[in-house]
C-alpha atoms as a PDB file:
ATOM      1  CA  UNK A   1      -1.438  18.806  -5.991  1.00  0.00           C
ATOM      2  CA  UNK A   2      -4.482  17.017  -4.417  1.00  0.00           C
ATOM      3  CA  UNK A   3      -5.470  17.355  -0.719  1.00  0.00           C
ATOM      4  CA  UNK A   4      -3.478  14.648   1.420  1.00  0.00           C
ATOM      5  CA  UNK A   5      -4.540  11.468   1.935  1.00  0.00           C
ATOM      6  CA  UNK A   6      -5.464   9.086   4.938  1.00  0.00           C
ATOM      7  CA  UNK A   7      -6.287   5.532   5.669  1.00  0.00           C
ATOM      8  CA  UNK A   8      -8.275   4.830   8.345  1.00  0.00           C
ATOM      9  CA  UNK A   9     -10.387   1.482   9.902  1.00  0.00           C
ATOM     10  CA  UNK A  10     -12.750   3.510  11.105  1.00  0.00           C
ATOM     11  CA  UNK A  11     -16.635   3.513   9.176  1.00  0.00           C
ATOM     12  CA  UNK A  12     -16.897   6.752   7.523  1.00  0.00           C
ATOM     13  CA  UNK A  13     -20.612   8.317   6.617  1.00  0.00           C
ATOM     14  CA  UNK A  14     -20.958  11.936   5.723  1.00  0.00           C
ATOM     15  CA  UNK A  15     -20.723  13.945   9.037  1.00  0.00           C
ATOM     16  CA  UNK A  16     -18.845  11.360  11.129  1.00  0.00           C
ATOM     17  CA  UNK A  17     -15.482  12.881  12.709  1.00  0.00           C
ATOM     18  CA  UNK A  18     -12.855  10.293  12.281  1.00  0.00           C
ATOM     19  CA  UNK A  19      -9.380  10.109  14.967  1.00  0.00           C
ATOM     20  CA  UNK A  20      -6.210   9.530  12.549  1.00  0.00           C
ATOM     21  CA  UNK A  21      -3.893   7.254  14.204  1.00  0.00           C
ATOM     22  CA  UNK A  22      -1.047   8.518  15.833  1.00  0.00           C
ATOM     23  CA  UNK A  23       1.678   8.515  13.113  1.00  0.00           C
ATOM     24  CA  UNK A  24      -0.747  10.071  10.688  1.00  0.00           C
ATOM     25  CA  UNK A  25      -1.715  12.485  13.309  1.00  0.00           C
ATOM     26  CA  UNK A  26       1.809  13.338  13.691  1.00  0.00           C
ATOM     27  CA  UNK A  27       2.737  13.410  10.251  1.00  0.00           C
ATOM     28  CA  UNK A  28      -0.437  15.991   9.553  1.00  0.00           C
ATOM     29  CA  UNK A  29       0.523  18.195  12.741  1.00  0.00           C
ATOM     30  CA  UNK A  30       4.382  18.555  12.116  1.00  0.00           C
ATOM     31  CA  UNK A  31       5.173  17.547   8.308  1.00  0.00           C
ATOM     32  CA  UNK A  32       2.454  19.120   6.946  1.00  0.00           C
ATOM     33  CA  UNK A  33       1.282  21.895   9.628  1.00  0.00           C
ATOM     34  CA  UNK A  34      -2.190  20.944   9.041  1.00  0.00           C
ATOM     35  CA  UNK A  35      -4.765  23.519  10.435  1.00  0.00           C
ATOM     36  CA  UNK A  36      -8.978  23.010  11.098  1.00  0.00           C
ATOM     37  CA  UNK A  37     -10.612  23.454   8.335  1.00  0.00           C
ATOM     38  CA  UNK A  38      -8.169  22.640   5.610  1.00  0.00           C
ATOM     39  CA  UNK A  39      -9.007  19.780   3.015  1.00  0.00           C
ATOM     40  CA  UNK A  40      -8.386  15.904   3.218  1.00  0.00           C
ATOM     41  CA  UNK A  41      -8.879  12.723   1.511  1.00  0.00           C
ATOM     42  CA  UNK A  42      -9.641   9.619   3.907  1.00  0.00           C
ATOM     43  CA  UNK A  43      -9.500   6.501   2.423  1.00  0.00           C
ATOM     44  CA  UNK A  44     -12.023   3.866   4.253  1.00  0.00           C
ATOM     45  CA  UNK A  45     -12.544   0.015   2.907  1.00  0.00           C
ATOM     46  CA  UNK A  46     -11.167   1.095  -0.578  1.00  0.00           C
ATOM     47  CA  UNK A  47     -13.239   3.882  -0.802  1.00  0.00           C
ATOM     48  CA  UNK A  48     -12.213   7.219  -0.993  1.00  0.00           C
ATOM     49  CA  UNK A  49     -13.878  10.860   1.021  1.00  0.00           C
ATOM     50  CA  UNK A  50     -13.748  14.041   0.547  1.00  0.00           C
ATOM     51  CA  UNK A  51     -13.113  15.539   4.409  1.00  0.00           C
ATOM     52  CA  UNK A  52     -12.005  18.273   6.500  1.00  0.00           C
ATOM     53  CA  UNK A  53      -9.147  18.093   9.562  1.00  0.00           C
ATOM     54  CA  UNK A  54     -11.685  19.235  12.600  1.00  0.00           C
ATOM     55  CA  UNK A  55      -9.008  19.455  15.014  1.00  0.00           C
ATOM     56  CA  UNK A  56      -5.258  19.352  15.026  1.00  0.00           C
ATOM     57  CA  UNK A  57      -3.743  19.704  17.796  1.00  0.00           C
ATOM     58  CA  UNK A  58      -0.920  17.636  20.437  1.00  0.00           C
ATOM     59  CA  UNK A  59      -3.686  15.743  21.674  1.00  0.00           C
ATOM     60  CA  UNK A  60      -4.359  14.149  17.900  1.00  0.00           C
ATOM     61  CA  UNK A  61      -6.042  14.988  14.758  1.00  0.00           C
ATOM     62  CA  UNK A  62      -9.597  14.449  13.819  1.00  0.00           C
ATOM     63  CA  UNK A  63     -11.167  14.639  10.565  1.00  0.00           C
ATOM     64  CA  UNK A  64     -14.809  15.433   9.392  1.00  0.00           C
ATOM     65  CA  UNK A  65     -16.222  13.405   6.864  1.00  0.00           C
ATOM     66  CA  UNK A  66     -18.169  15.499   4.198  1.00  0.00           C
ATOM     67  CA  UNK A  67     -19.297  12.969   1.450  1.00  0.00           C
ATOM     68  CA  UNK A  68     -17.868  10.565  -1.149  1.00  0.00           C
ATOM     69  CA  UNK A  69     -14.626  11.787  -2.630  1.00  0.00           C
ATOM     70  CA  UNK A  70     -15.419  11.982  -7.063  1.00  0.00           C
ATOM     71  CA  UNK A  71     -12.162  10.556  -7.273  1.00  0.00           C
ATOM     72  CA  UNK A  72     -12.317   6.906  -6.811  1.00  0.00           C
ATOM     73  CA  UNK A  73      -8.936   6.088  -9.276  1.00  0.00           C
ATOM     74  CA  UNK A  74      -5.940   4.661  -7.784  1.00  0.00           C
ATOM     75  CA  UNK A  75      -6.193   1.076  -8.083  1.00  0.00           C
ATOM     76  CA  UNK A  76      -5.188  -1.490 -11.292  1.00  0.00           C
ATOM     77  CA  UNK A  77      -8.663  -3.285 -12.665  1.00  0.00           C
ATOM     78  CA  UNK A  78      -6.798  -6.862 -11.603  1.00  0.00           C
ATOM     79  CA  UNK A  79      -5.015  -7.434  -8.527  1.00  0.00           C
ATOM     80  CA  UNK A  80      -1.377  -7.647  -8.878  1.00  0.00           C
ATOM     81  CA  UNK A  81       0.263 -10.000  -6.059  1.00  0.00           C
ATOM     82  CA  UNK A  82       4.322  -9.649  -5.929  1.00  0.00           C
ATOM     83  CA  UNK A  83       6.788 -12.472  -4.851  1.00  0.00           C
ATOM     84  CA  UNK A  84      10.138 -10.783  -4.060  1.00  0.00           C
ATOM     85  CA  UNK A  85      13.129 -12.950  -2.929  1.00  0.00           C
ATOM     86  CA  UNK A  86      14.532 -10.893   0.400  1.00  0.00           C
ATOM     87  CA  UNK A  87      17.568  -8.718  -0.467  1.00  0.00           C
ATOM     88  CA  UNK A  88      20.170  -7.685   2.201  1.00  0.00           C
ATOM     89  CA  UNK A  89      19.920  -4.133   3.304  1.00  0.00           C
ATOM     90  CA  UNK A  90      17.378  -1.910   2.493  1.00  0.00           C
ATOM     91  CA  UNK A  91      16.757  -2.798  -1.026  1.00  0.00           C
ATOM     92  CA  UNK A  92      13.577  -4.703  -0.145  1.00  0.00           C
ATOM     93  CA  UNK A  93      12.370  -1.327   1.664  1.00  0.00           C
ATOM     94  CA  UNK A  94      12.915   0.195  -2.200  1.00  0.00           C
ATOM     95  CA  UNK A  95      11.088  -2.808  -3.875  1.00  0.00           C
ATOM     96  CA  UNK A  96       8.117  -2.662  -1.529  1.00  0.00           C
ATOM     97  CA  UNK A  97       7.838   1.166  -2.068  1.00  0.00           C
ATOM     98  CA  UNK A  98       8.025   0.892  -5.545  1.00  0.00           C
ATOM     99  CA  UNK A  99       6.002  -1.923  -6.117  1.00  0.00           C
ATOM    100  CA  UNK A 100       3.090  -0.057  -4.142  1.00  0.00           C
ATOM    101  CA  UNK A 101       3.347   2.898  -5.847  1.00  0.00           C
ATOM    102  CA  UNK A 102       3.015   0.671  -9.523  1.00  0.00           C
ATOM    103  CA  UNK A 103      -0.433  -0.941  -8.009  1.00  0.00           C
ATOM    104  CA  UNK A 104       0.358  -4.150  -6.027  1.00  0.00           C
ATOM    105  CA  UNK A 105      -2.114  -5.549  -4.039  1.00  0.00           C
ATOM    106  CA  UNK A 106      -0.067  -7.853  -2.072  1.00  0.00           C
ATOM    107  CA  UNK A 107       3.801  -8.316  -1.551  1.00  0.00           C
ATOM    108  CA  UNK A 108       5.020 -11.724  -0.226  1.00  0.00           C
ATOM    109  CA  UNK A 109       8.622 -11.593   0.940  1.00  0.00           C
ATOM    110  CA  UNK A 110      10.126 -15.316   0.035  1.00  0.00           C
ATOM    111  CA  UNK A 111      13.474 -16.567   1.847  1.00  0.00           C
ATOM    112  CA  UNK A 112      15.158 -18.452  -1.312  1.00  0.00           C
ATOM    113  CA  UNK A 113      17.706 -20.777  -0.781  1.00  0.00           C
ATOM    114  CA  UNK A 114      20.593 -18.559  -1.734  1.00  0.00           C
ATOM    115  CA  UNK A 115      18.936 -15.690   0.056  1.00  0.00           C
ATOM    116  CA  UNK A 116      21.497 -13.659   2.844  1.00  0.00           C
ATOM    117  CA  UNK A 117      19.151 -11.753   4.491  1.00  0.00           C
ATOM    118  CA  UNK A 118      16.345 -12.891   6.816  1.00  0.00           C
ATOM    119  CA  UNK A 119      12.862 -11.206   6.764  1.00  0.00           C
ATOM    120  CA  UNK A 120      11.718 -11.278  11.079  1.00  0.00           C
ATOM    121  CA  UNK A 121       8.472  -9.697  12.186  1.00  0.00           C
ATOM    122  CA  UNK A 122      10.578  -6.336  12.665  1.00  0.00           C
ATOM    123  CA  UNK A 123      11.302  -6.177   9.156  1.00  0.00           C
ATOM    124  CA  UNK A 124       7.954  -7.021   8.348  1.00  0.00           C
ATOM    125  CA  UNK A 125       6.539  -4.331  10.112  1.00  0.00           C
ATOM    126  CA  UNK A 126       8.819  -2.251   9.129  1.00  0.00           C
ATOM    127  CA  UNK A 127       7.682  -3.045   5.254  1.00  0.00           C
ATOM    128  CA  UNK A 128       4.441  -2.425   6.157  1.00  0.00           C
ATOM    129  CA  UNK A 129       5.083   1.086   7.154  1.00  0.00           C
ATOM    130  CA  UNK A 130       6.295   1.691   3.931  1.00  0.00           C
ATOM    131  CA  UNK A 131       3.303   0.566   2.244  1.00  0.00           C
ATOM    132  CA  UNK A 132       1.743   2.489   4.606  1.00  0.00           C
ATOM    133  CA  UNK A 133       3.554   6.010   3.645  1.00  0.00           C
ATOM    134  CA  UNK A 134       3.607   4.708  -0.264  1.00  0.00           C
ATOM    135  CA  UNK A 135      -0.310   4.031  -0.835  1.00  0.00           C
ATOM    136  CA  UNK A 136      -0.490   7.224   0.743  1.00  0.00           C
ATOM    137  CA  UNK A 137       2.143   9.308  -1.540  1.00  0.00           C
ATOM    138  CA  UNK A 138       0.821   7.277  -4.547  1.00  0.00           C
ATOM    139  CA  UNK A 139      -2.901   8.018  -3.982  1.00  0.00           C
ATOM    140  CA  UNK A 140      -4.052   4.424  -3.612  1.00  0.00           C
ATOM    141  CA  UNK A 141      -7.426   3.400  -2.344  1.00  0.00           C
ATOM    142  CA  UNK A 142      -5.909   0.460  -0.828  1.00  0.00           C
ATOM    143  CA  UNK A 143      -3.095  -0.365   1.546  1.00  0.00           C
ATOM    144  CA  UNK A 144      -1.530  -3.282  -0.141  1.00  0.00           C
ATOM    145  CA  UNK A 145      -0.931  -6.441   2.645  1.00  0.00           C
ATOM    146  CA  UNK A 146       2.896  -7.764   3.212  1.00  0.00           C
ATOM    147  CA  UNK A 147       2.659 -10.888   3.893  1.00  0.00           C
ATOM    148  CA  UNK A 148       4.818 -12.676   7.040  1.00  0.00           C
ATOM    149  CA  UNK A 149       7.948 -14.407   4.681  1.00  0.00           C
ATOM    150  CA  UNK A 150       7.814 -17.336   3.634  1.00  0.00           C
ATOM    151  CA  UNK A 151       9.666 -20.215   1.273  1.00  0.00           C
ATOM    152  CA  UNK A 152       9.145 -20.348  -2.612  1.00  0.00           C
ATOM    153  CA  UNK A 153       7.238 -23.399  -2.099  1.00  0.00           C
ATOM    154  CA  UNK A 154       4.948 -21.966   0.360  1.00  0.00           C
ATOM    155  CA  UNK A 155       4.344 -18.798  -1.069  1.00  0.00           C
ATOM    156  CA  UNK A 156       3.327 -20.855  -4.629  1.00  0.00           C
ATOM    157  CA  UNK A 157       1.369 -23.303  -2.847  1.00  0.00           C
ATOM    158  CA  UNK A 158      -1.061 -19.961  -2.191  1.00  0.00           C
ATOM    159  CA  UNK A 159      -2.070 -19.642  -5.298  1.00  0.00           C
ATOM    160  CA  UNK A 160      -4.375 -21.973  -7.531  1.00  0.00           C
ATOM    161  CA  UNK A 161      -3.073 -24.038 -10.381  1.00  0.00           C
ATOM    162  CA  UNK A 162      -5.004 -22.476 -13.048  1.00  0.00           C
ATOM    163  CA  UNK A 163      -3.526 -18.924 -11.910  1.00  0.00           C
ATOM    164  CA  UNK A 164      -1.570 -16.788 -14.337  1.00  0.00           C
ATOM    165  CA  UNK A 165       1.868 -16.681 -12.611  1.00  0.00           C
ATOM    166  CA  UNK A 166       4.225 -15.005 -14.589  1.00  0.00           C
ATOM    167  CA  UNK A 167       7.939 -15.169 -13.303  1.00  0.00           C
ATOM    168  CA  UNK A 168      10.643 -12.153 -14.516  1.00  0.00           C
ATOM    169  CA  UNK A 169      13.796 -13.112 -15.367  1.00  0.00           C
ATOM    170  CA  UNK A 170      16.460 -10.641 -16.460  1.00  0.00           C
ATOM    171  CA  UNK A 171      17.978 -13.991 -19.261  1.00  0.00           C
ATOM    172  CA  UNK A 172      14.231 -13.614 -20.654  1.00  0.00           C
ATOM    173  CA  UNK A 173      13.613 -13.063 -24.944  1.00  0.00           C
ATOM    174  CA  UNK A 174      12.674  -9.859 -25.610  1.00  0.00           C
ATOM    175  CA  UNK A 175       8.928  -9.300 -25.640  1.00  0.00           C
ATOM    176  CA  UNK A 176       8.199 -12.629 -23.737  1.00  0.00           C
ATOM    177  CA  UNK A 177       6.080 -10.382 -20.775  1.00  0.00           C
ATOM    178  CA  UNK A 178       3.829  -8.409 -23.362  1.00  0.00           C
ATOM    179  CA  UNK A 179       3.496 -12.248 -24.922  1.00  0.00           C
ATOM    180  CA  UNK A 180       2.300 -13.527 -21.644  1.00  0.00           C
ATOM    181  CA  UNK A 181      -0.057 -10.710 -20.846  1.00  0.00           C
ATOM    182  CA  UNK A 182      -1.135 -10.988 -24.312  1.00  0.00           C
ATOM    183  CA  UNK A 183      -2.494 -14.138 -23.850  1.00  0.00           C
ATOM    184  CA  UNK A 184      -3.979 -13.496 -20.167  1.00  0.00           C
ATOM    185  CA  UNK A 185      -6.245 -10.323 -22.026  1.00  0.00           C
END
């Protein structure tokens, strides 16, 4: 298994010493008992480097950058964008983990009109934690956005006419998807 990996806003350069935020910091301290010296991946503006944790202690964790990871893979060559009707419970928590881990680039919750659940900013947040811990666990480059929810309308008004939108549908012929990606290649 690969060294963990970290996202962080921060500008990385070789040398720099980068602060994780606090629920990485706490999930390198106490899930993974993370000591100085012992090696990292951060991830910076879909780029990934190869670094070392400088300090770990109950104060926070702090990385040193050593140079440009060789191991830039982890992202699809086209951006996949995901509209998801919200489900009730916590299926939506499994479709936004999976869907992250399969190379999404962007996941827009969409209230449908026979939708029973409601997707508030807690939620929201709440799915972006996930994406959070799931770009990690999958290796991505990127942290893929979650969008605030929206209507059907509204979330296909985003998108240009000419775009390839391809809808699934379990009453579908067989081999209609490979079809339509076919054609898109």
């Amino acid at each position: 298994m690969g060294s963990p990996r970290f996202f962080t806003t921060d500008d990385v350069t070789p040398g720099a010493v980068v602060a994780l935020d606090a629920a990485d910091a706490h999930h390198a301290s106490s899930v993974l008992r993370a000591k100085a010296g012992e090696p990292l991946t951060l991830v910076s503006a879909a780029a990934a480097w190869d670094a070392e944790f400088a300090s770990v202690g109950k104060g926070g964790v702090a990385a040193r950058v050593l140079g440009p990871s060789a191991d830039q893979s982890g992202e699809l060559p086209v951006p996949v964008i995901v509209l998801q009707a919200v489900t009730k419970g916590a299926k939506f928590d499994d479709v936004v983990e999976k869907t992250v881990e399969l190379g999404a680039s962007l996941i827009v919750p969409v209230l449908c009109a026979r939708s029973e659940a409601e997707g508030g900013q807690n939620k929201t947040d709440r799915w972006r934690r996930i994406a959070h811990a799931a770009a990690m666990q999958s290796r991505r480059r990127i942290v893929p956005a979650i969008e605030d929810s929206s209507s059907w309308d509204e979330a296909l008004g985003r998108f240009s006419p000419g775009a390839l939108t391809l809808v699934a549908f379990e009453g579908a012929d067989k081999g209609s998807f490979e079809s339509a990606i076919a054609t898109y290649r």
